[in-house]
C-alpha atoms as a PDB file:
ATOM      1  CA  UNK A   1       0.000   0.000   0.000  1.00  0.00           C
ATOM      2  CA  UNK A   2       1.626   3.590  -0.972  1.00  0.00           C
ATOM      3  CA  UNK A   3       2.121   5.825   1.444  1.00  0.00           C
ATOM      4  CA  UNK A   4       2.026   9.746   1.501  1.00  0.00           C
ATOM      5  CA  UNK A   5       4.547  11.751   3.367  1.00  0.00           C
ATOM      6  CA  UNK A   6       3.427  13.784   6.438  1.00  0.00           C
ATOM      7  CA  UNK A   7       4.109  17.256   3.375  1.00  0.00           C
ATOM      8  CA  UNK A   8       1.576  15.235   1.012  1.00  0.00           C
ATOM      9  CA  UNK A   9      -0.778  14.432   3.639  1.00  0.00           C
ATOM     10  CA  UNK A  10      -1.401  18.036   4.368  1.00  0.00           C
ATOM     11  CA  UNK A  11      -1.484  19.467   0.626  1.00  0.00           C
ATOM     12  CA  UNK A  12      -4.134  16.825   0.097  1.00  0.00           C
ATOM     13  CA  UNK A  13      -6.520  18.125   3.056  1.00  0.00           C
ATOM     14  CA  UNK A  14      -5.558  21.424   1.903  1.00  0.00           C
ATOM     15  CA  UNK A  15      -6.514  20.646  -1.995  1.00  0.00           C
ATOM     16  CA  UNK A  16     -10.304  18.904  -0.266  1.00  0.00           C
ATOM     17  CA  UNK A  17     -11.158  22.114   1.616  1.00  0.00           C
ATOM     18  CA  UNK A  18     -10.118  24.278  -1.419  1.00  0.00           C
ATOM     19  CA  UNK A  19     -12.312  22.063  -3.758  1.00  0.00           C
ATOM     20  CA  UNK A  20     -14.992  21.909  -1.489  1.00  0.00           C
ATOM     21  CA  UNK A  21     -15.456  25.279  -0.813  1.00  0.00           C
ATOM     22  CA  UNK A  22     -14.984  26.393  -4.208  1.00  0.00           C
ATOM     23  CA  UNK A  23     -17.882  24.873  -5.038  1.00  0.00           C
ATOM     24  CA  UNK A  24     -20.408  25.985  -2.236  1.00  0.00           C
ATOM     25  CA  UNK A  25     -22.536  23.652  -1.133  1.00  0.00           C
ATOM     26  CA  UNK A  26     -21.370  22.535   1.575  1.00  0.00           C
ATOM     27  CA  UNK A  27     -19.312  23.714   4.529  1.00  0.00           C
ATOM     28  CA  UNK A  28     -15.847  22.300   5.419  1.00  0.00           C
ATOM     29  CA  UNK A  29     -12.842  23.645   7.459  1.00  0.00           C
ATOM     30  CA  UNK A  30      -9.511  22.823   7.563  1.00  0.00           C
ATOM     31  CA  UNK A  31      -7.401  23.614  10.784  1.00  0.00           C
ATOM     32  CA  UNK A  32      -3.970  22.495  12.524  1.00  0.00           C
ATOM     33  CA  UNK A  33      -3.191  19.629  15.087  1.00  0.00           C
ATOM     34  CA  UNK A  34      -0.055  18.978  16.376  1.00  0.00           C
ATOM     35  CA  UNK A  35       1.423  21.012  13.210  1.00  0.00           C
ATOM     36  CA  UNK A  36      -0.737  18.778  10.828  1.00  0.00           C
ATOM     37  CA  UNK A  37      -3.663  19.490   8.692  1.00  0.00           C
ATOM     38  CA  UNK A  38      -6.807  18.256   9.204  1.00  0.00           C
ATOM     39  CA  UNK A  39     -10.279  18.388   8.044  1.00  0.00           C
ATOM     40  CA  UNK A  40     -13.632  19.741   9.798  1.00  0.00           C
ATOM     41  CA  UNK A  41     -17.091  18.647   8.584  1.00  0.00           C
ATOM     42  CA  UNK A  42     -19.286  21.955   9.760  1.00  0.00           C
ATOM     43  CA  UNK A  43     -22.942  21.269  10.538  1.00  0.00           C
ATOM     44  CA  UNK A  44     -24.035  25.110  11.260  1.00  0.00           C
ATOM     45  CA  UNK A  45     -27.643  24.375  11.401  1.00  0.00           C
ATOM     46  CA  UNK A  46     -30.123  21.908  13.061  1.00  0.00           C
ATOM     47  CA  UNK A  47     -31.186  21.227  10.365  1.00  0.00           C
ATOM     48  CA  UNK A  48     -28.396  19.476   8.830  1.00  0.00           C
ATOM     49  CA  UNK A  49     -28.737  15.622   8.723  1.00  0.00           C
ATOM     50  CA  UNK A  50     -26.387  12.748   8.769  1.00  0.00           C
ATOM     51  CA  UNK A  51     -27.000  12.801   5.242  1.00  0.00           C
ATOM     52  CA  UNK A  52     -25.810  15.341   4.569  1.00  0.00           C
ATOM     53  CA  UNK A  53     -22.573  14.966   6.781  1.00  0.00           C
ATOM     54  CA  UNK A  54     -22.051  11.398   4.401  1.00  0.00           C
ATOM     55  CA  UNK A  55     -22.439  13.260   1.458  1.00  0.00           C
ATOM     56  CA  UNK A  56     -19.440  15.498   2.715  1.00  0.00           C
ATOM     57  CA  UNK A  57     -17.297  12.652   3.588  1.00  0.00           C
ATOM     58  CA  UNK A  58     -18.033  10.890   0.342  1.00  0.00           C
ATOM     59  CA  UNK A  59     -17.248  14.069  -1.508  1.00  0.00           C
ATOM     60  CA  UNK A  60     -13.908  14.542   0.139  1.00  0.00           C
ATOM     61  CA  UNK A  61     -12.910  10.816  -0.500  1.00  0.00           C
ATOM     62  CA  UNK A  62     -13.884  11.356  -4.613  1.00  0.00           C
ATOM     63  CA  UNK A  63     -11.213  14.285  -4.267  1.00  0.00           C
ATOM     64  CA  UNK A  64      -9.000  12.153  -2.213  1.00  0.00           C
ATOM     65  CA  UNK A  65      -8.887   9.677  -5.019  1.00  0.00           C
ATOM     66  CA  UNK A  66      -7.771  11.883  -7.854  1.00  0.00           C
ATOM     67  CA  UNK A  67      -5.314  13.895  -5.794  1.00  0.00           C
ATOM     68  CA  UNK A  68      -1.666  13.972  -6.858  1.00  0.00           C
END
């Protein structure tokens, strides 16, 4: 299995936020931890629904697959 180096790791988080938000449906943030970046799925309302959340997730792993 191919690994990514900690430098790779972060541009792709990086590229799935920009993506993401560049297209503005839904809401995703990207912060630090422990010098690392790392993704936030952002459910601002009540009224958003586990669905939804998925649909995020399966978004960013679409990205995740064509990154390089």
């Amino acid at each position: 299995q191919p690994t990514m180096s900690e430098e790779e790791l972060n541009r792709l988080q990086e590229q799935i936020h920009r993506t993401i938000q560049r297209k503005g449906q839904r809401i995703i943030s990207v912060t630090r931890v422990g010098g690392r970046a790392a993704l936030r799925a952002v459910a601002v309302s009540p009224e958003v629904t586990t669905e939804a959340l998925l649909n995020t997730l399966a978004e960013a792993l679409q990205i995740a697959g064509s990154f390089r």
